[in-house]
PDB file of N, CA and C in Angstrom:
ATOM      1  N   UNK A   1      -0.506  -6.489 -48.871  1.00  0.00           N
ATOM      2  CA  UNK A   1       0.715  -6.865 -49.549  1.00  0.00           C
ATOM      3  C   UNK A   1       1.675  -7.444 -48.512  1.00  0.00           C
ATOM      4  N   UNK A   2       1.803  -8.815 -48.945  1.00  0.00           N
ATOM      5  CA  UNK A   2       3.086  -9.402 -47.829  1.00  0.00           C
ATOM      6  C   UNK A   2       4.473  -8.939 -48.184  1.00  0.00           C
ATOM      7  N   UNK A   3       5.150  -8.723 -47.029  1.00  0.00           N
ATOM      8  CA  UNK A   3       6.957  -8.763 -47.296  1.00  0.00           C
ATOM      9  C   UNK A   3       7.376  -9.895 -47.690  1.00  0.00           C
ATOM     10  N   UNK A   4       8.925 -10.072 -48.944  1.00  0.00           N
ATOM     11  CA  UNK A   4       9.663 -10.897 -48.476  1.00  0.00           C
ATOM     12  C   UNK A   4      10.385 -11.468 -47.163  1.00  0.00           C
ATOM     13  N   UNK A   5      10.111 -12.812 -46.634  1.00  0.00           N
ATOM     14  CA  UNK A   5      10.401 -13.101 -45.964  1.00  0.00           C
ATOM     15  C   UNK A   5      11.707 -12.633 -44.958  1.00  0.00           C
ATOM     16  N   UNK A   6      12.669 -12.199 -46.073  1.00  0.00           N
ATOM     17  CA  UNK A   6      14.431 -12.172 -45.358  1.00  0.00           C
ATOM     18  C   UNK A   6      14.063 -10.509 -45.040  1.00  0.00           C
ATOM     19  N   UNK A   7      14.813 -10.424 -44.193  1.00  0.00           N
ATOM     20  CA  UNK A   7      15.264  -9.050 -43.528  1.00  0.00           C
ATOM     21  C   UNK A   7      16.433  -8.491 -44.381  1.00  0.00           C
ATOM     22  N   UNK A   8      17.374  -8.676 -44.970  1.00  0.00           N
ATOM     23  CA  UNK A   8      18.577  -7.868 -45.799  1.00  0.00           C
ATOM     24  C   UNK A   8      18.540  -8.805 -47.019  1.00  0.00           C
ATOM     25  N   UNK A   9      19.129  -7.588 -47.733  1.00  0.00           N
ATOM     26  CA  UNK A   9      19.552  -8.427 -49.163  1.00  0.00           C
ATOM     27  C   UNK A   9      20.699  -9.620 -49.122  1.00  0.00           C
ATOM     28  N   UNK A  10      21.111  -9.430 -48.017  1.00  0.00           N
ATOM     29  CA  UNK A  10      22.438 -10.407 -47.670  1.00  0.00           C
ATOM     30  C   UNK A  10      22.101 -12.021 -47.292  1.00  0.00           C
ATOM     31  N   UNK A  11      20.556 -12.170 -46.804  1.00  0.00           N
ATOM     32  CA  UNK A  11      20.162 -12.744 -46.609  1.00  0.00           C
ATOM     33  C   UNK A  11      19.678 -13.928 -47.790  1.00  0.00           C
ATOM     34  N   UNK A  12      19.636 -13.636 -49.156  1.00  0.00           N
ATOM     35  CA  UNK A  12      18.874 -14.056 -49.992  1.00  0.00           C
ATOM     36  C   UNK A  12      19.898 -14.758 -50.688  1.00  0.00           C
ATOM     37  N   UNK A  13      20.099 -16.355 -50.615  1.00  0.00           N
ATOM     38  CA  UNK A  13      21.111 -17.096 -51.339  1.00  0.00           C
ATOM     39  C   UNK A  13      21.330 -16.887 -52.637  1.00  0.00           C
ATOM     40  N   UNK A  14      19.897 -16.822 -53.114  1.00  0.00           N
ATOM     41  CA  UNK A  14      20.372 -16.378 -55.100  1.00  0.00           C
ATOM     42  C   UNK A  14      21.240 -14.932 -55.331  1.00  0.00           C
ATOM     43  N   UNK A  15      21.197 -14.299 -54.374  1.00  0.00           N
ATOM     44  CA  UNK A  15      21.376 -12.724 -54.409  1.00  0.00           C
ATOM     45  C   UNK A  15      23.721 -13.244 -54.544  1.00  0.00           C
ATOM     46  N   UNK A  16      23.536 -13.773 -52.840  1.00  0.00           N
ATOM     47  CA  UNK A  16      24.947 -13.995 -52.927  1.00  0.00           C
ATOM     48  C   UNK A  16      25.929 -14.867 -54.191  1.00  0.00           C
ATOM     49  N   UNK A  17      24.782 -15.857 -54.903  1.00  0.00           N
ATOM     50  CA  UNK A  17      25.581 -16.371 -56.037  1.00  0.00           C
ATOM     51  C   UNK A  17      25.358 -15.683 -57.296  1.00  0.00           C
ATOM     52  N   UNK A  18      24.378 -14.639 -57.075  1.00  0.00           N
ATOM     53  CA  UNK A  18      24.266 -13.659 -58.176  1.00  0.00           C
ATOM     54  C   UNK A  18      26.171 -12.863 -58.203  1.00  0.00           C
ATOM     55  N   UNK A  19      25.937 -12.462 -56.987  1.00  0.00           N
ATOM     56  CA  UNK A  19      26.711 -11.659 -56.880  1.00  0.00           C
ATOM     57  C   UNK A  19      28.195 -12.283 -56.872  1.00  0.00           C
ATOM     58  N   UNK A  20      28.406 -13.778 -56.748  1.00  0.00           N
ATOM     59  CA  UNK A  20      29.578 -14.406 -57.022  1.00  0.00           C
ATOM     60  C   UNK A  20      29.624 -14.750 -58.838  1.00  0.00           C
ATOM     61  N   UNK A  21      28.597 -15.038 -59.190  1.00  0.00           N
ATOM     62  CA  UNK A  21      28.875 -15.096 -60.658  1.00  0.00           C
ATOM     63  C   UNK A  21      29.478 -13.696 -61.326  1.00  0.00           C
ATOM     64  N   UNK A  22      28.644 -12.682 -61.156  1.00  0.00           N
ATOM     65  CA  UNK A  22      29.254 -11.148 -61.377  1.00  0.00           C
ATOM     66  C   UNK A  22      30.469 -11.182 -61.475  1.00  0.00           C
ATOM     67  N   UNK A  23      30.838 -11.795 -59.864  1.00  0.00           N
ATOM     68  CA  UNK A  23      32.543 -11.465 -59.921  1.00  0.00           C
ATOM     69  C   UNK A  23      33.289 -12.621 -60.769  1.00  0.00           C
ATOM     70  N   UNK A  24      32.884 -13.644 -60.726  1.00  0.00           N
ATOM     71  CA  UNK A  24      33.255 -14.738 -61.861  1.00  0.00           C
ATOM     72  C   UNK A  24      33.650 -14.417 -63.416  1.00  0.00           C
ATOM     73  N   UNK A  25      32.062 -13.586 -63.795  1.00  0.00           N
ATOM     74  CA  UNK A  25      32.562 -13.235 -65.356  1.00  0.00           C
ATOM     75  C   UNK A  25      33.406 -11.691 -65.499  1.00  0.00           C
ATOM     76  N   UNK A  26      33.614 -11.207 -64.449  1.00  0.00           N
ATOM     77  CA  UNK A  26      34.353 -10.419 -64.682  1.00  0.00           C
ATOM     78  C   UNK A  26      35.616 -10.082 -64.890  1.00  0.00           C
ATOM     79  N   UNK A  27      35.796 -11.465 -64.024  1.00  0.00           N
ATOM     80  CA  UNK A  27      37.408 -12.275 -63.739  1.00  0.00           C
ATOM     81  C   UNK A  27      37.913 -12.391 -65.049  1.00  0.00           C
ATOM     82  N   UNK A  28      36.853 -13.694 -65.216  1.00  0.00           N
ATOM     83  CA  UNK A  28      37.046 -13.947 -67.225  1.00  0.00           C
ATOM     84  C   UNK A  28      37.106 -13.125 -68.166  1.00  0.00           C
ATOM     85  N   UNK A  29      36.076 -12.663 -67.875  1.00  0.00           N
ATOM     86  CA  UNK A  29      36.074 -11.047 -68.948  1.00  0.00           C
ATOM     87  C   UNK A  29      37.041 -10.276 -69.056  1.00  0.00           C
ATOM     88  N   UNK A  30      38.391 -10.243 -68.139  1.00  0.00           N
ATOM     89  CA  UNK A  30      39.399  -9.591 -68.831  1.00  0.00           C
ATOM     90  C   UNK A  30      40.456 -10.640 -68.554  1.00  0.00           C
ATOM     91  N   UNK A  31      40.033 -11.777 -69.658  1.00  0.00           N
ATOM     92  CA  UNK A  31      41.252 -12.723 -69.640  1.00  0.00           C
ATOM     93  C   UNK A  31      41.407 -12.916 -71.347  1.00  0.00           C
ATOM     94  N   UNK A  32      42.267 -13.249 -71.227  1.00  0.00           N
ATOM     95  CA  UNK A  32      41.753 -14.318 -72.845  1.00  0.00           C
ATOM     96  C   UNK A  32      41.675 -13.319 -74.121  1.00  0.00           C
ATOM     97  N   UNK A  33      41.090 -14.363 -74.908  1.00  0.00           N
ATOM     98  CA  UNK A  33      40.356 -13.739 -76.154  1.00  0.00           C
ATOM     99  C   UNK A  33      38.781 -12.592 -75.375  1.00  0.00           C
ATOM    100  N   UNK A  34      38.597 -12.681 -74.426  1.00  0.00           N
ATOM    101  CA  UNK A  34      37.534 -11.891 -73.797  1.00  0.00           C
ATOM    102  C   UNK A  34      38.137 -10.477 -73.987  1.00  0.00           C
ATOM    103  N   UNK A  35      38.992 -10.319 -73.707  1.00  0.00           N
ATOM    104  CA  UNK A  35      39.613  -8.943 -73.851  1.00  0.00           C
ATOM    105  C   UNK A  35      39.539  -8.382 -74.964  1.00  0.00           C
ATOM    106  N   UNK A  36      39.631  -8.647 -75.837  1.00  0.00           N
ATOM    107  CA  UNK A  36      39.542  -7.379 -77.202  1.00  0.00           C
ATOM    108  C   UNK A  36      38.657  -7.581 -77.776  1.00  0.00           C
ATOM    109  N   UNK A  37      37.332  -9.100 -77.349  1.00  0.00           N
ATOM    110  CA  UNK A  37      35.631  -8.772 -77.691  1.00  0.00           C
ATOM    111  C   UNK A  37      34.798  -8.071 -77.183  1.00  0.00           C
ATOM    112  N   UNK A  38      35.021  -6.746 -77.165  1.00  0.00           N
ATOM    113  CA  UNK A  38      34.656  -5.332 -76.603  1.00  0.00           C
ATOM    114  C   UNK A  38      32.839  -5.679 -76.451  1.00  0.00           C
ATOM    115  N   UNK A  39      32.744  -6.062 -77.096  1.00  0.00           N
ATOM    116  CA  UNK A  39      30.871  -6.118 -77.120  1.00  0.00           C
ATOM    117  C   UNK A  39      30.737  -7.067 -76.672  1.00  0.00           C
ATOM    118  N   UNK A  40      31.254  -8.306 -76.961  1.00  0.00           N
ATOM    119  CA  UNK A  40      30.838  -9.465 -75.727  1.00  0.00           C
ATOM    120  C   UNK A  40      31.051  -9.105 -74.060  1.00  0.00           C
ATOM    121  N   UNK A  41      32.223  -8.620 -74.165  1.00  0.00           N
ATOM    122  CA  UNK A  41      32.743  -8.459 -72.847  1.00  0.00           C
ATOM    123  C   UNK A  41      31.840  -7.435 -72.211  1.00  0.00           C
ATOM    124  N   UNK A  42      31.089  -6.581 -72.951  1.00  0.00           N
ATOM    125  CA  UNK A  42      30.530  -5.428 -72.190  1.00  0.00           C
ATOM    126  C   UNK A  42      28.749  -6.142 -71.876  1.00  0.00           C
ATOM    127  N   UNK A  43      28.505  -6.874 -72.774  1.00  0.00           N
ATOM    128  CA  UNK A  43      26.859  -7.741 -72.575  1.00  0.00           C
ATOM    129  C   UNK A  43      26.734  -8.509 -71.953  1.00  0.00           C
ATOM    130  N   UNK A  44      28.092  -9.344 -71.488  1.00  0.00           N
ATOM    131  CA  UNK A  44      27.911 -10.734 -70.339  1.00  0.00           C
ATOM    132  C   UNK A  44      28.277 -10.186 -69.423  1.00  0.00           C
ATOM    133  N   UNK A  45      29.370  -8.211 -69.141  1.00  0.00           N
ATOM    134  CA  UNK A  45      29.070  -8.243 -67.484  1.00  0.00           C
ATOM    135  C   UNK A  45      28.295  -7.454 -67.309  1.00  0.00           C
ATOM    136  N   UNK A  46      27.302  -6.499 -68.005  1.00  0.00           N
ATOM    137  CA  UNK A  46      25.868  -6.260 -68.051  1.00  0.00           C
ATOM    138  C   UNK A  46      24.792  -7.167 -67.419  1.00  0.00           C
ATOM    139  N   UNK A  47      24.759  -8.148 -68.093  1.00  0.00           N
ATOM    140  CA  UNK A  47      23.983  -9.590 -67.969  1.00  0.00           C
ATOM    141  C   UNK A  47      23.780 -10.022 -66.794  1.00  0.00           C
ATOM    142  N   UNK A  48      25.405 -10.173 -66.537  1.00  0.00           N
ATOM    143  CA  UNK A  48      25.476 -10.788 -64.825  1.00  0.00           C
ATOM    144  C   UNK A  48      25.291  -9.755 -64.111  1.00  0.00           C
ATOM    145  N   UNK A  49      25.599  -8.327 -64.032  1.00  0.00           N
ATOM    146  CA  UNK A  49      25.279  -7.498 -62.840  1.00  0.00           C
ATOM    147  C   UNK A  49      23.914  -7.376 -63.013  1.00  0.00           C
ATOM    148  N   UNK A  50      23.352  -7.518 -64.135  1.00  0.00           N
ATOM    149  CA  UNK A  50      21.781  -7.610 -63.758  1.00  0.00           C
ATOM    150  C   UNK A  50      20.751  -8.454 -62.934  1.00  0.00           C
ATOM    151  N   UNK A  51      21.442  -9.803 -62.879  1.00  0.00           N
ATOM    152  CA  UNK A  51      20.820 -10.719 -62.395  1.00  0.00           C
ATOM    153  C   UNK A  51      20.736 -10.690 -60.846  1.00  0.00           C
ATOM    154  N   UNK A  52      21.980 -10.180 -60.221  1.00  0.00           N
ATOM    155  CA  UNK A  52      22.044  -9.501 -58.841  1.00  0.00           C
ATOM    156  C   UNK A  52      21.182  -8.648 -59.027  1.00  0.00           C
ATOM    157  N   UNK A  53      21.274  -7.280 -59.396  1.00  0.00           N
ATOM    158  CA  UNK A  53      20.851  -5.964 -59.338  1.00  0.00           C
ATOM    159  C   UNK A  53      19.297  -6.279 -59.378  1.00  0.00           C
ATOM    160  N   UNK A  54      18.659  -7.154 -60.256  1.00  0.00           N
ATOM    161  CA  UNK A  54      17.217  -7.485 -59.832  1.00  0.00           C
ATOM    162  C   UNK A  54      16.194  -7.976 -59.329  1.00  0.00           C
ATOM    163  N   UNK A  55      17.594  -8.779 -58.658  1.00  0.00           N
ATOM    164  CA  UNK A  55      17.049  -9.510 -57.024  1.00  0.00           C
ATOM    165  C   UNK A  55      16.915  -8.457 -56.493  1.00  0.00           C
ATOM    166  N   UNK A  56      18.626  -7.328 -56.293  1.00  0.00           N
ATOM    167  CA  UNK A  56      17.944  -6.717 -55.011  1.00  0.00           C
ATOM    168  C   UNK A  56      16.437  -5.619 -55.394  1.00  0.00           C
ATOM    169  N   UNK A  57      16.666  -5.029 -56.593  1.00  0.00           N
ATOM    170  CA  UNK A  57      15.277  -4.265 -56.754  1.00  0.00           C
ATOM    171  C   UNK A  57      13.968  -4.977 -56.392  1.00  0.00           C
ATOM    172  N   UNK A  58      13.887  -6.063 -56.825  1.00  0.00           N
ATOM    173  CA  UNK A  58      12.234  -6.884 -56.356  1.00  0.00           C
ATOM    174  C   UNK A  58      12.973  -7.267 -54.978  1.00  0.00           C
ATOM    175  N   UNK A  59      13.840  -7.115 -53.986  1.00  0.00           N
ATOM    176  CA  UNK A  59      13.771  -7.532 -52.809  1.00  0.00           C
ATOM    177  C   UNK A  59      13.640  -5.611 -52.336  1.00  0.00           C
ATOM    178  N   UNK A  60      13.699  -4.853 -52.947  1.00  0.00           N
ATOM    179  CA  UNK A  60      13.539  -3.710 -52.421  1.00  0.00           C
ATOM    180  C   UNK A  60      11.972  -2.911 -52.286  1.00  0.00           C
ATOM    181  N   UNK A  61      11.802  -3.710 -53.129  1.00  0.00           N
ATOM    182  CA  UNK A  61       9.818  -2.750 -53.749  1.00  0.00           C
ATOM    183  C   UNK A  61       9.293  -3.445 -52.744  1.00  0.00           C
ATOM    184  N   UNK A  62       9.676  -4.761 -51.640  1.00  0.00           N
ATOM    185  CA  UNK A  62       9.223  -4.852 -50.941  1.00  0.00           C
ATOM    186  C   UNK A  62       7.705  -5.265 -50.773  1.00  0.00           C
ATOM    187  N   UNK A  63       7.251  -6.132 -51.895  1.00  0.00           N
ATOM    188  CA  UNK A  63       5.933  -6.835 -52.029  1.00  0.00           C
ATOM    189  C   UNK A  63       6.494  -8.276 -52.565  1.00  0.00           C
ATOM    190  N   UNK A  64       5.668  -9.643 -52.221  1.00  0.00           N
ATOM    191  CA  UNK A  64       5.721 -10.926 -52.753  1.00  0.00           C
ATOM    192  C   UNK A  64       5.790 -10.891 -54.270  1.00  0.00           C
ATOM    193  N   UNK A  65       4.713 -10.062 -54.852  1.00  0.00           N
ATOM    194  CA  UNK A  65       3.896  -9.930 -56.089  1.00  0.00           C
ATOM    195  C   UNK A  65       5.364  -9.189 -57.004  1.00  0.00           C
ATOM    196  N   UNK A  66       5.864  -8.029 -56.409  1.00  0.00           N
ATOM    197  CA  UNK A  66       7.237  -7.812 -57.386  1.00  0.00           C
ATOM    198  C   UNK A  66       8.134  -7.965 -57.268  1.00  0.00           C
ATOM    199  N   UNK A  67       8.519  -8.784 -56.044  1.00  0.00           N
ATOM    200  CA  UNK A  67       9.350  -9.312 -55.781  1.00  0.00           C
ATOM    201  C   UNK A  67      10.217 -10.577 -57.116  1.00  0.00           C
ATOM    202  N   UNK A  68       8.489 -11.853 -57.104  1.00  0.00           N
ATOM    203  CA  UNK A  68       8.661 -12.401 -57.710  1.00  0.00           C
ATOM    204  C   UNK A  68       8.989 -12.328 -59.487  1.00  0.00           C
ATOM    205  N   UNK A  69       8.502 -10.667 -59.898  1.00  0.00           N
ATOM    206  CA  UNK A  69       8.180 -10.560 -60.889  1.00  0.00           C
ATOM    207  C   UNK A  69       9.992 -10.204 -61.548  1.00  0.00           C
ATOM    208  N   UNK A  70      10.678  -9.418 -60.376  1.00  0.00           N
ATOM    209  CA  UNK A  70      12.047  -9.574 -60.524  1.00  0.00           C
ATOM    210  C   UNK A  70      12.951 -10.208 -60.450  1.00  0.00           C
ATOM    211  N   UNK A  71      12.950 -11.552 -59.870  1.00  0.00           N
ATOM    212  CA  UNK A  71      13.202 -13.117 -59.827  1.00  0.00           C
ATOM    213  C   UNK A  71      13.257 -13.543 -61.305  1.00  0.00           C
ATOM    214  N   UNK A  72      11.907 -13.674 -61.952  1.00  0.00           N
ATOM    215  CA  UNK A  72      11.566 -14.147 -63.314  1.00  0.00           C
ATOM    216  C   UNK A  72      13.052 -12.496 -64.117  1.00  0.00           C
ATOM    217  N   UNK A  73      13.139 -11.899 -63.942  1.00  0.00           N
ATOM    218  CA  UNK A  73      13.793 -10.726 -65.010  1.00  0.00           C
ATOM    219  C   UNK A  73      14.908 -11.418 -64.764  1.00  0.00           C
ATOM    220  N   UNK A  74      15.308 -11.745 -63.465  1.00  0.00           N
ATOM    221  CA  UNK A  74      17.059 -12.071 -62.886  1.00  0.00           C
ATOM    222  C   UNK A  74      16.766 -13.458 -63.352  1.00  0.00           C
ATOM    223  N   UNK A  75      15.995 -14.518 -63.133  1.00  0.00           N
ATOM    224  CA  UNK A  75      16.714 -15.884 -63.883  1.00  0.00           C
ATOM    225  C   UNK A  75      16.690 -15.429 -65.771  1.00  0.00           C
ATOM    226  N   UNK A  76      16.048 -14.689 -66.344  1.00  0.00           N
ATOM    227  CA  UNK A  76      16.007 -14.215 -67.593  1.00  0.00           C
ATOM    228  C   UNK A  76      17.438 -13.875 -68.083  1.00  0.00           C
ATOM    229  N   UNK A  77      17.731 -12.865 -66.978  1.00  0.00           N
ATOM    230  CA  UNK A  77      19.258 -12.097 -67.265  1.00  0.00           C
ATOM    231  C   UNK A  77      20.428 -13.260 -66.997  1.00  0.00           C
ATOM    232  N   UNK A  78      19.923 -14.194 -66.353  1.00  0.00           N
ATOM    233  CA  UNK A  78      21.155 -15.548 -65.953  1.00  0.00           C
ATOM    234  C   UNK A  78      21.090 -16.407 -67.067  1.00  0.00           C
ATOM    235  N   UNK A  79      19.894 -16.823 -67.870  1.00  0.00           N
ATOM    236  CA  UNK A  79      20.302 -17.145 -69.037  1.00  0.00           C
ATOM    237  C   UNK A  79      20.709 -16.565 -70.246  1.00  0.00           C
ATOM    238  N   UNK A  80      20.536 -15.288 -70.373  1.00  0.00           N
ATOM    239  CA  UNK A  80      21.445 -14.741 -71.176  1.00  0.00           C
ATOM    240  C   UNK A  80      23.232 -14.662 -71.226  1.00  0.00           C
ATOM    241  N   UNK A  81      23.421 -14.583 -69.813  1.00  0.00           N
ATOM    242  CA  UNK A  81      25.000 -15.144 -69.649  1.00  0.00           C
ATOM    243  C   UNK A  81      25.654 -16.328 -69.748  1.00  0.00           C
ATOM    244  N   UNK A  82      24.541 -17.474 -69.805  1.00  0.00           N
ATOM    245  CA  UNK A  82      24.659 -19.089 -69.815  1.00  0.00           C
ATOM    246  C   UNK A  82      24.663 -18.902 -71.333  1.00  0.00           C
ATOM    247  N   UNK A  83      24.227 -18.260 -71.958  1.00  0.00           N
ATOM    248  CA  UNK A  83      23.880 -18.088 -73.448  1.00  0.00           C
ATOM    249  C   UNK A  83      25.036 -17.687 -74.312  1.00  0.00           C
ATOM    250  N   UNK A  84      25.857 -16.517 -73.562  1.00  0.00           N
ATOM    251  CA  UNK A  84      27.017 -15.929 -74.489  1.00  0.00           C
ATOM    252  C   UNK A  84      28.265 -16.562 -73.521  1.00  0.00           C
ATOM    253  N   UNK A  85      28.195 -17.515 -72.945  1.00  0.00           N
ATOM    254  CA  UNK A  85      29.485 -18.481 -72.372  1.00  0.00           C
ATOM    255  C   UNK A  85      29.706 -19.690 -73.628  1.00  0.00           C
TER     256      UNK A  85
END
């Protein structure tokens, strides 16, 4: 079983714009009409902390093979937030 290439999660560019979108819809999420759509607001910053959160898990299990398999879950979870924008 090979490692991912990067040494830290800090390392992994999708990880850092994961983690800038997060803070993006969260921004939004308590602006606006976002604010008192209690269920939207709670599924798109679900959505987006997932898409981070499953980079770093497949960068944590520490194999190519699930690595990638959590890549495919996190671009999954990024179109679900492209979805309820």
């Amino acid at each position: 079983m090979m490692k991912p290439a990067f040494k830290k999660i800090e390392d992994i560019e999708a990880w850092n714009k994961a983690r800038a979108l997060a803070k993006q819809v969260w921004e939004v999420s308590n602006q606006g009409s976002f604010v008192r759509d209690f269920s939207l607001k709670d599924q798109i910053n679900r959505a987006a902390g997932s898409v981070m959160d499953n980079i770093a898990e497949g960068f944590g299990r520490g194999g190519n093979k699930e690595f990638s398999n959590f890549l495919s879950i996190a671009r999954g979870s990024a179109q679900e937030v492209k979805s309820q924008t």
